[in-house]
N, C-alpha and C. Protein backbone atom coordinates (compact mmCIF):
# COMPACT_ATOMS: atom_id res chain seq x y z
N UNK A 1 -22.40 236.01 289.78
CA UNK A 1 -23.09 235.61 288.58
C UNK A 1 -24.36 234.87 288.95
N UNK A 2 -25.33 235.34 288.32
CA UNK A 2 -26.74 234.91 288.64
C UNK A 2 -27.45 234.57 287.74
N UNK A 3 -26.43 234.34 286.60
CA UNK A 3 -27.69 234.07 285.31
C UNK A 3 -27.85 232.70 285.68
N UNK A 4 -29.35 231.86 284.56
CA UNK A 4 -29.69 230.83 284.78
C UNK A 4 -28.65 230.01 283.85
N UNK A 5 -28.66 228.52 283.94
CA UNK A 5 -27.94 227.75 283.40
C UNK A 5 -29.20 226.81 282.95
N UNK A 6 -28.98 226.86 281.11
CA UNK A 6 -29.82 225.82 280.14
C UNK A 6 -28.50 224.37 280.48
N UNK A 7 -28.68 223.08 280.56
CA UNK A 7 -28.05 222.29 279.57
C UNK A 7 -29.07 221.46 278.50
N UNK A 8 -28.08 221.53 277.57
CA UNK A 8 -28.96 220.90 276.71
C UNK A 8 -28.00 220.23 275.80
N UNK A 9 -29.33 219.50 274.63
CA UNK A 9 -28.14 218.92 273.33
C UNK A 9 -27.73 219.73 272.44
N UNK A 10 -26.10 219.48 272.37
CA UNK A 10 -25.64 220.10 271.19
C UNK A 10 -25.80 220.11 270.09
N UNK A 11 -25.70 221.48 269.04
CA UNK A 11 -25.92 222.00 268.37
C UNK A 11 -24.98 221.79 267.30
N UNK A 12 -25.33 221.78 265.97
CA UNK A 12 -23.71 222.72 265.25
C UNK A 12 -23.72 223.77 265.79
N UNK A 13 -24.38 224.42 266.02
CA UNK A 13 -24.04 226.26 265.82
C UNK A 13 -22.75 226.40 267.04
N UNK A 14 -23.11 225.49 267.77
CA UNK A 14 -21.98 225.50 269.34
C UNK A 14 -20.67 225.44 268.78
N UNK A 15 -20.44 224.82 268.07
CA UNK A 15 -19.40 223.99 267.53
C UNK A 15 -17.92 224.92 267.86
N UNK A 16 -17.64 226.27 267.63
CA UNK A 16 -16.69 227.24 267.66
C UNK A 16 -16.75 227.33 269.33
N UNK A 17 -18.03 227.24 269.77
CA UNK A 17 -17.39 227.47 271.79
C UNK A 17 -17.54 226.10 272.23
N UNK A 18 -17.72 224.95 271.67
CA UNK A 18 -17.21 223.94 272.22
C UNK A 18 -16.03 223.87 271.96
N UNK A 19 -15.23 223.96 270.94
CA UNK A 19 -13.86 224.30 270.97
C UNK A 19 -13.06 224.93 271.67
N UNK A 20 -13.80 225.93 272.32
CA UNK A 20 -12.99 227.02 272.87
C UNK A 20 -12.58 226.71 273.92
N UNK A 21 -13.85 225.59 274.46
CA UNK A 21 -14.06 225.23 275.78
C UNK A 21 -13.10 224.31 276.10
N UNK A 22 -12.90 223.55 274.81
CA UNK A 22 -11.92 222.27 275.37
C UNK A 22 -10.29 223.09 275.30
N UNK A 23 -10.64 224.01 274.35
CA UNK A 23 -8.54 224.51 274.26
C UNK A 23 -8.66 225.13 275.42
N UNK A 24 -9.35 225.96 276.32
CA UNK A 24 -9.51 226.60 277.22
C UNK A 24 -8.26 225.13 278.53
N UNK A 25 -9.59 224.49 278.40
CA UNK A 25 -9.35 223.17 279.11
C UNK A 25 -8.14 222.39 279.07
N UNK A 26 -7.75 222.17 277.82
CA UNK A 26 -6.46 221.48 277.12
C UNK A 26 -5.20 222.92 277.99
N UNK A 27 -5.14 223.98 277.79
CA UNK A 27 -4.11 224.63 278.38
C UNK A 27 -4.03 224.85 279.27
N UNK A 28 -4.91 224.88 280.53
CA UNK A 28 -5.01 225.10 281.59
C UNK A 28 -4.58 223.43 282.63
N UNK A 29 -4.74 222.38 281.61
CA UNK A 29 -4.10 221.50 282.89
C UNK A 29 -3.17 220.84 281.67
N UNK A 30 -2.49 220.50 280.62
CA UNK A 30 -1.53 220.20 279.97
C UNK A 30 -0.42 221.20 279.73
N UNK A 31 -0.11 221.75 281.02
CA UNK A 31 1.49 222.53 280.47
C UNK A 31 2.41 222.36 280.13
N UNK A 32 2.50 220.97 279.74
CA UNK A 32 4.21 220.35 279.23
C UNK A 32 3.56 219.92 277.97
N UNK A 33 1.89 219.95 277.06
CA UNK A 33 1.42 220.43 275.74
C UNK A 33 0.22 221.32 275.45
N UNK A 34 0.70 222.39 275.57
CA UNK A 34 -0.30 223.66 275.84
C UNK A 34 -1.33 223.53 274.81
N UNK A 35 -0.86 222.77 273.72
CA UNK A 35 -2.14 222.99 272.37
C UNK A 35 -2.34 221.91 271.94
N UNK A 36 -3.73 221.33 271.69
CA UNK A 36 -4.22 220.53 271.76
C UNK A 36 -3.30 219.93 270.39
N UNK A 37 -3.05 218.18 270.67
CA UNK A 37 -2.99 217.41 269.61
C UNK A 37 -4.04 217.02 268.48
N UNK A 38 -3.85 217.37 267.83
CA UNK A 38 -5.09 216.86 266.33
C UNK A 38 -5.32 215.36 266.45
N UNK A 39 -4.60 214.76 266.92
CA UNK A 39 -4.87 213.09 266.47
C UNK A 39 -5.94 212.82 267.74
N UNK A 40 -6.01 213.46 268.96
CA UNK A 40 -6.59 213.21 270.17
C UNK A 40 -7.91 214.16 269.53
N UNK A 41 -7.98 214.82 269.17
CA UNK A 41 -9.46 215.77 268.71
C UNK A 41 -10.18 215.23 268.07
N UNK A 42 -10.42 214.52 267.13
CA UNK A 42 -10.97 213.70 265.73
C UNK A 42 -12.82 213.95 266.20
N UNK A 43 -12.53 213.45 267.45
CA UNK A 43 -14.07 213.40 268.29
C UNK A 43 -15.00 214.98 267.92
N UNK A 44 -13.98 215.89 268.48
CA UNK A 44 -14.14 217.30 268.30
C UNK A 44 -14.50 217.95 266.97
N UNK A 45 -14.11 217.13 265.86
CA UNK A 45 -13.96 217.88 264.50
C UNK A 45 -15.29 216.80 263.89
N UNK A 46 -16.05 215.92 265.25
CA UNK A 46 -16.35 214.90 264.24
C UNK A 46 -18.14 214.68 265.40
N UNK A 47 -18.38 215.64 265.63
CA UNK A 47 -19.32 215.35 267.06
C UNK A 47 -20.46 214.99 266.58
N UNK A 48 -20.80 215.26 265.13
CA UNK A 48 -22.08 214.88 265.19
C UNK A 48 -22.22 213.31 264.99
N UNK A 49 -20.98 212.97 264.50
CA UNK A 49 -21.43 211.42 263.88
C UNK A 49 -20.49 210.41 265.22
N UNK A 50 -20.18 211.21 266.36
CA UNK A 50 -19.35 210.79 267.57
C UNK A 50 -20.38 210.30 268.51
N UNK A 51 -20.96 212.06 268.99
CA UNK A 51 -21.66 211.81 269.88
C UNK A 51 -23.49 212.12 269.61
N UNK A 52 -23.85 211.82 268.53
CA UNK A 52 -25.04 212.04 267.99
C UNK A 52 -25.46 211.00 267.27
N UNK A 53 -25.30 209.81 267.50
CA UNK A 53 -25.48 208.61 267.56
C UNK A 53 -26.10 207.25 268.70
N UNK A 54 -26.61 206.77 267.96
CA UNK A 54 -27.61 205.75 269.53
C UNK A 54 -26.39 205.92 270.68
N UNK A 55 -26.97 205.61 271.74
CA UNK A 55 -26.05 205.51 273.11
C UNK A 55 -24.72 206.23 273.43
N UNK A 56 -24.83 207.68 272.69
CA UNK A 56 -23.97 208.42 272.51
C UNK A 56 -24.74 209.60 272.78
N UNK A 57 -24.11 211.05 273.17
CA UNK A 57 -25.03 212.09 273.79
C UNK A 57 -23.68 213.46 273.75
N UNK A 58 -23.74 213.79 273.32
CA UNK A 58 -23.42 215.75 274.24
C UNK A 58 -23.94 216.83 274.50
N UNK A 59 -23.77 217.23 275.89
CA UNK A 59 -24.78 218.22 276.02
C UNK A 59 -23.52 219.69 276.05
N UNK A 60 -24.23 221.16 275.85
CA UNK A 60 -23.41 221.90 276.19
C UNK A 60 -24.68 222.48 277.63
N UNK A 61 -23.52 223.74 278.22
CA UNK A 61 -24.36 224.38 279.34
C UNK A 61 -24.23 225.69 279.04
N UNK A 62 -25.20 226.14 279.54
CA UNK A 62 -25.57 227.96 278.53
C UNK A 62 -25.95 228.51 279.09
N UNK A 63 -25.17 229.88 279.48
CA UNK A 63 -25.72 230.90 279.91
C UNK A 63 -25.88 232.04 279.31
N UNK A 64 -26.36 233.11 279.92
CA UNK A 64 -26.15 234.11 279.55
C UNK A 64 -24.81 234.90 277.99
N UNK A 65 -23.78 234.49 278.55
CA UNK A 65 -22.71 234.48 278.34
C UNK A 65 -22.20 233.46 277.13
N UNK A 66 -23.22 232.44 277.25
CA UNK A 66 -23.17 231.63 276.05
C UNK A 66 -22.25 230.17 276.53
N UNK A 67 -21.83 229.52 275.56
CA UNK A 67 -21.15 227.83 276.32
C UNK A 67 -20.66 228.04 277.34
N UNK A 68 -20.96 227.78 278.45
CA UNK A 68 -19.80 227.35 279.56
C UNK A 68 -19.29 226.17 280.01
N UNK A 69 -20.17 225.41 279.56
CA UNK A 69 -19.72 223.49 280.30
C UNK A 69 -20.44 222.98 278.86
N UNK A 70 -19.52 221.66 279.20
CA UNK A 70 -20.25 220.66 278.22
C UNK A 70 -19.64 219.31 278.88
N UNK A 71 -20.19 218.45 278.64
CA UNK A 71 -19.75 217.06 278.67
C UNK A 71 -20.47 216.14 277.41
N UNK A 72 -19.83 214.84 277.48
CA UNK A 72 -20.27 214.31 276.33
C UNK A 72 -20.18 212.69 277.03
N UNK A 73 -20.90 211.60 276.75
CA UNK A 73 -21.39 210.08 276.60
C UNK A 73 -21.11 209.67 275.45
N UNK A 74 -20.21 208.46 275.67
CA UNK A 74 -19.87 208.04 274.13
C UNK A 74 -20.08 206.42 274.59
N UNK A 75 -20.82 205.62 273.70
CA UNK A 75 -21.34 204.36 273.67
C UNK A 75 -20.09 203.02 273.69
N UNK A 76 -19.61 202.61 274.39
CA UNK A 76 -18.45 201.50 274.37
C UNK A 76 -19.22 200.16 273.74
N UNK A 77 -20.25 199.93 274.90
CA UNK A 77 -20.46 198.88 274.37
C UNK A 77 -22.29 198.60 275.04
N UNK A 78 -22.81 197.68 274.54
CA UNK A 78 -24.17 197.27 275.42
C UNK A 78 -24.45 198.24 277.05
N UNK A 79 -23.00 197.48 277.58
CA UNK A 79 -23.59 197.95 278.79
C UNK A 79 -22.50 199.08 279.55
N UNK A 80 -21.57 200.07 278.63
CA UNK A 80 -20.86 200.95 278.83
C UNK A 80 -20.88 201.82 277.92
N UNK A 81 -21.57 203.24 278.96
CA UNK A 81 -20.77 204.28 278.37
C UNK A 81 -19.20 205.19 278.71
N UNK A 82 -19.10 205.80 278.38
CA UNK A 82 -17.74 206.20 278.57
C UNK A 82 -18.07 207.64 278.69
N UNK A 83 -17.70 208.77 280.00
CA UNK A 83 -18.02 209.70 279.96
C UNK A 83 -16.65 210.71 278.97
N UNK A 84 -16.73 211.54 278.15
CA UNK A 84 -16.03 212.69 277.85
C UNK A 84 -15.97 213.87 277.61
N UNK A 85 -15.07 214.45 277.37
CA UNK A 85 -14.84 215.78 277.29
C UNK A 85 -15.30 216.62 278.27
N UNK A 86 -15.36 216.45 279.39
CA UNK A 86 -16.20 217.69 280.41
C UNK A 86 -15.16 219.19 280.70
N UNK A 87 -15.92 220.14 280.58
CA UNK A 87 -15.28 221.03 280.29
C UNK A 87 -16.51 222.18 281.25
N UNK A 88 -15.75 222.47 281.98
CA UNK A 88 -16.44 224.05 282.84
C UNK A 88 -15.79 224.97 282.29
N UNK A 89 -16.25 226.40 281.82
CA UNK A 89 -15.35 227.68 281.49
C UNK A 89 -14.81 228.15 283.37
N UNK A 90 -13.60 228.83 283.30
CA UNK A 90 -13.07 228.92 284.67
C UNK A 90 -13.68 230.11 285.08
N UNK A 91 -14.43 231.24 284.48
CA UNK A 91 -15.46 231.83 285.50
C UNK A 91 -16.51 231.16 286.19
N UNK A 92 -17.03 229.87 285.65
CA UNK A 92 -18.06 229.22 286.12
C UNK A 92 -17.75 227.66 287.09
N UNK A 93 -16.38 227.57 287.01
CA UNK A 93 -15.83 226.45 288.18
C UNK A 93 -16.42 226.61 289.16
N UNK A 94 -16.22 225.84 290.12
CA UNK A 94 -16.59 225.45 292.05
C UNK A 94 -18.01 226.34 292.45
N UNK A 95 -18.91 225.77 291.23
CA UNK A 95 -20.30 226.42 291.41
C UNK A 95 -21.30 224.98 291.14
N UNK A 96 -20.88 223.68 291.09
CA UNK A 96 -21.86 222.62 290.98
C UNK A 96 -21.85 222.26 289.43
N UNK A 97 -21.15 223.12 288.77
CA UNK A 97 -21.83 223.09 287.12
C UNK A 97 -21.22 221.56 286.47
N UNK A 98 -20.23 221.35 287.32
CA UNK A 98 -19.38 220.05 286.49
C UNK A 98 -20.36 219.03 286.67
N UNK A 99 -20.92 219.12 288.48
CA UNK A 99 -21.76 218.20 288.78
C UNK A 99 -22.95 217.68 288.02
N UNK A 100 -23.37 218.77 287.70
CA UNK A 100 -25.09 219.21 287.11
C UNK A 100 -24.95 218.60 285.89
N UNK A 101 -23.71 218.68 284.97
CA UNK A 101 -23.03 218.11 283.58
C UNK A 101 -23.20 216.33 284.19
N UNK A 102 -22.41 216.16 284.65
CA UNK A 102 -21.75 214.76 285.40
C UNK A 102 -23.76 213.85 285.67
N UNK A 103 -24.10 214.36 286.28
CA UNK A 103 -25.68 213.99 286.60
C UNK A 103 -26.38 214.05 285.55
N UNK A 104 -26.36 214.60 284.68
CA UNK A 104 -26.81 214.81 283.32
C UNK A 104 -26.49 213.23 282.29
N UNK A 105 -25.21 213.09 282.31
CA UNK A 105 -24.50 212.31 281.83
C UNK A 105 -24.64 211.04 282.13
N UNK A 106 -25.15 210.92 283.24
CA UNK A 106 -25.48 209.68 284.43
C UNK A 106 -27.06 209.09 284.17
N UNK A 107 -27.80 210.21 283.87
CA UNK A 107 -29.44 209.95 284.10
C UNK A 107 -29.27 209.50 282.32
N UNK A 108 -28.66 209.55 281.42
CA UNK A 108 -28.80 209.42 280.37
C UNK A 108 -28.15 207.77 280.10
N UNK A 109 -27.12 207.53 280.64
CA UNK A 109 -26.22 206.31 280.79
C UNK A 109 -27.64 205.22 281.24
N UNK A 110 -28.14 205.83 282.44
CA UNK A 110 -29.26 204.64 282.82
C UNK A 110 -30.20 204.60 282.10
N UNK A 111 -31.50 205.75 281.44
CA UNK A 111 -31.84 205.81 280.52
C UNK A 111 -31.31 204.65 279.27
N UNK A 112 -30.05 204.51 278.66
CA UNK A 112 -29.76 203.81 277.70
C UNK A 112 -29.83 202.10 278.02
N UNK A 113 -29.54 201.66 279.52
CA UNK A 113 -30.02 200.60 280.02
C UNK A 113 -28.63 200.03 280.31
N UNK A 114 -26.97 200.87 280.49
CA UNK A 114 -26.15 200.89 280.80
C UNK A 114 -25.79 200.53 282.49
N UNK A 115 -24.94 199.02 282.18
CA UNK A 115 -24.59 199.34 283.77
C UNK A 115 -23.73 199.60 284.36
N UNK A 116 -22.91 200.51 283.46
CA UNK A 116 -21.68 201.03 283.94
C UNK A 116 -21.04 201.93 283.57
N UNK A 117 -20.68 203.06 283.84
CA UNK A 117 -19.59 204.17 283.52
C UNK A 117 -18.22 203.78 283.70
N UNK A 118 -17.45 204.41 282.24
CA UNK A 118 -16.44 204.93 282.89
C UNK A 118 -15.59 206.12 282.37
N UNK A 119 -14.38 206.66 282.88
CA UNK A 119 -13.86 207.69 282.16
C UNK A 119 -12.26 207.71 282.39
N UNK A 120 -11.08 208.89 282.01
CA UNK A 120 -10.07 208.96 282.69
C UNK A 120 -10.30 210.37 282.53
N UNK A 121 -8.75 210.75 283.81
CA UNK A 121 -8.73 212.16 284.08
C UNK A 121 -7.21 211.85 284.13
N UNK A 122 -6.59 213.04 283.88
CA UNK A 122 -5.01 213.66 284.02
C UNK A 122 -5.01 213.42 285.41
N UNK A 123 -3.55 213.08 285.61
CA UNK A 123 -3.12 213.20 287.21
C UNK A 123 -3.11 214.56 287.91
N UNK A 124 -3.12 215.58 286.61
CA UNK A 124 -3.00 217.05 287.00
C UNK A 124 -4.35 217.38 287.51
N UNK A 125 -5.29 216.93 287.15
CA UNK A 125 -6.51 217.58 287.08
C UNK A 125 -7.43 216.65 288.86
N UNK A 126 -6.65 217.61 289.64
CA UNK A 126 -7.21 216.91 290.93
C UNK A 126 -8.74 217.47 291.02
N UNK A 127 -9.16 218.73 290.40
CA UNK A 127 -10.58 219.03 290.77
C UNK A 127 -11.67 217.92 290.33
N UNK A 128 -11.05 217.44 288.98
CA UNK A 128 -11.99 216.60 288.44
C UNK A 128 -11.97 215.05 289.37
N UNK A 129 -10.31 214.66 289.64
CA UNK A 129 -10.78 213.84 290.46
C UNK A 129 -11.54 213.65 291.58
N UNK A 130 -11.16 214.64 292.01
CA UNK A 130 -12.02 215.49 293.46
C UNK A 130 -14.35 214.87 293.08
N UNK A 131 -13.98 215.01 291.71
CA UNK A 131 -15.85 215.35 291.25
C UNK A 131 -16.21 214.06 291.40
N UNK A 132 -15.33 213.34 290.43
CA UNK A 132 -15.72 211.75 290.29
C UNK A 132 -15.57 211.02 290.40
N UNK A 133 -14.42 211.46 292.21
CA UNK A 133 -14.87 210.34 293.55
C UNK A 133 -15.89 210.23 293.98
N UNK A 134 -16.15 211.90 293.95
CA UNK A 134 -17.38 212.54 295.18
C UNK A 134 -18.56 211.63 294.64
N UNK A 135 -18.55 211.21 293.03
CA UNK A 135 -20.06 210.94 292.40
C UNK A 135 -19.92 209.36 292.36
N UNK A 136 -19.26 208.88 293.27
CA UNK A 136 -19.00 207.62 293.24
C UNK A 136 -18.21 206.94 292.25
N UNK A 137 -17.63 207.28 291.29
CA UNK A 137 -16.38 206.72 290.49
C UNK A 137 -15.21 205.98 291.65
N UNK A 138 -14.58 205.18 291.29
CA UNK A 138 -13.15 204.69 291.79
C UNK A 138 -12.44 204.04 290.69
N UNK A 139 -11.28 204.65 291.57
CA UNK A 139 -9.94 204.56 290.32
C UNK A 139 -9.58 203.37 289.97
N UNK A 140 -9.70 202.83 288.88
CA UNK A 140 -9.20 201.30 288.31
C UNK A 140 -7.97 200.81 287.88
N UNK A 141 -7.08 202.03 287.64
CA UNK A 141 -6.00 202.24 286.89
C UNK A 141 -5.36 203.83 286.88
N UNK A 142 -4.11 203.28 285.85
CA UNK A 142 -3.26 204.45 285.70
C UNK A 142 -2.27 203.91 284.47
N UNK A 143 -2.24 204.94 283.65
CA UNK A 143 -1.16 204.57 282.09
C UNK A 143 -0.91 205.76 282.02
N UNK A 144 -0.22 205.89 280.75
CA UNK A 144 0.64 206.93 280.75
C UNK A 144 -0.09 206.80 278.85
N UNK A 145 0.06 208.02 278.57
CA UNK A 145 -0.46 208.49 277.29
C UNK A 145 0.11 209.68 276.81
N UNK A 146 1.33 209.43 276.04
CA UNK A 146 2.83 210.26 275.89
C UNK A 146 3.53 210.25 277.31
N UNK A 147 3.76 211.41 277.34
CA UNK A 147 4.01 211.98 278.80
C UNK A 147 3.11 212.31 280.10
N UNK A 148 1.97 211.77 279.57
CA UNK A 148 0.71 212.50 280.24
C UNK A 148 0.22 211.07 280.80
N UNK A 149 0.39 211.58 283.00
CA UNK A 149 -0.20 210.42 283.65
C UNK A 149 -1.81 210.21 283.85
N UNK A 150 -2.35 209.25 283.43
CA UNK A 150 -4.17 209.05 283.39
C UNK A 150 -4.44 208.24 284.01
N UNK A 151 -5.46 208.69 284.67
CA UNK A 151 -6.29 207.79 285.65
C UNK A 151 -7.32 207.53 284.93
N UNK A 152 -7.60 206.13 285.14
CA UNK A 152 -9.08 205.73 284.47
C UNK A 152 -9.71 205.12 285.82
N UNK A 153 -11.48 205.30 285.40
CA UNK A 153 -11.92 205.20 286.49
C UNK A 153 -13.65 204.63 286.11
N UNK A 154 -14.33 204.11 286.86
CA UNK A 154 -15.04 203.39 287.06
C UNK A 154 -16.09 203.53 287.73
N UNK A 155 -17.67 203.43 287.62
CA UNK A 155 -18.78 203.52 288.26
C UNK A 155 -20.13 202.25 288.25
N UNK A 156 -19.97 201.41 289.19
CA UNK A 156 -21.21 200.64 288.39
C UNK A 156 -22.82 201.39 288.56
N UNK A 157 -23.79 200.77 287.55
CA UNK A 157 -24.54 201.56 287.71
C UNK A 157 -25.79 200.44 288.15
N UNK A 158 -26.20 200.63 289.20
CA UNK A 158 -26.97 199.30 289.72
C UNK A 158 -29.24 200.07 290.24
């Protein structure tokens, strides 16, 4: 695959393959709840007034082919954002794209005058941990959210 990759800010019009992207996502590392919970989505059904707001951001990534990645920045507080939803389509995995999302997400965090990230990931989801060691994150924690083990994790931004 050689097409080019846009990221940019989201759209409504995205709205049906950002979905797709996250159930894609949601079944592929939650196999003990293959379909997404409604009470955990709200964000999803709710993006413009989520992440389209001061110190708040989502971008999707576009190819050819149309959504393949997205991630999203959601505003905690003054000096935290909180990274979410990152989502690669699995033809376009272990090609940099999470990264390119993740860096995206980062230049925007400092931009806002943020000095700190943070996020969680599933215990299942070692690729992602794999990303946001590599990007300097470290793990702060671990809870449990139902049945589902989460790592939360941490970046200062100096």
């Amino acid at each position: 695959m050689t097409d080019a990759v846009t990221i940019r800010t989201y759209e409504p019009r995205d709205q049906d393959q950002v979905w797709a992207l996250h159930v894609e996502g949601v079944r592929e590392t939650r196999l003990l709840h293959p379909d997404p919970d409604p009470k955990y989505e709200d964000d999803l059904r709710n993006i413009e007034s989520v992440y389209l707001t001061a110190g708040s951001h989502l971008w999707v990534a576009e190819a050819a082919a149309g959504s393949i990645g997205m991630i999203a920045i959601q505003r905690i507080d003054a000096r935290t954002g909180r990274v979410r939803r990152t989502r690669v389509t699995a033809a376009w995995r272990r090609r940099g794209l999470a990264r390119q999302l993740l860096d995206t997400a980062e230049t925007f965090c400092r931009e806002q005058g943020y000095t700190r990230i943070i996020l969680d990931t599933t215990a299942d989801q070692t690729a992602a941990q794999a990303l946001y060691e590599g990007a300097g994150f470290v793990r702060t924690g671990e809870r449990f959210l139902g049945p589902v083990r989460v790592f939360d994790y941490e970046k200062p931004l100096t």
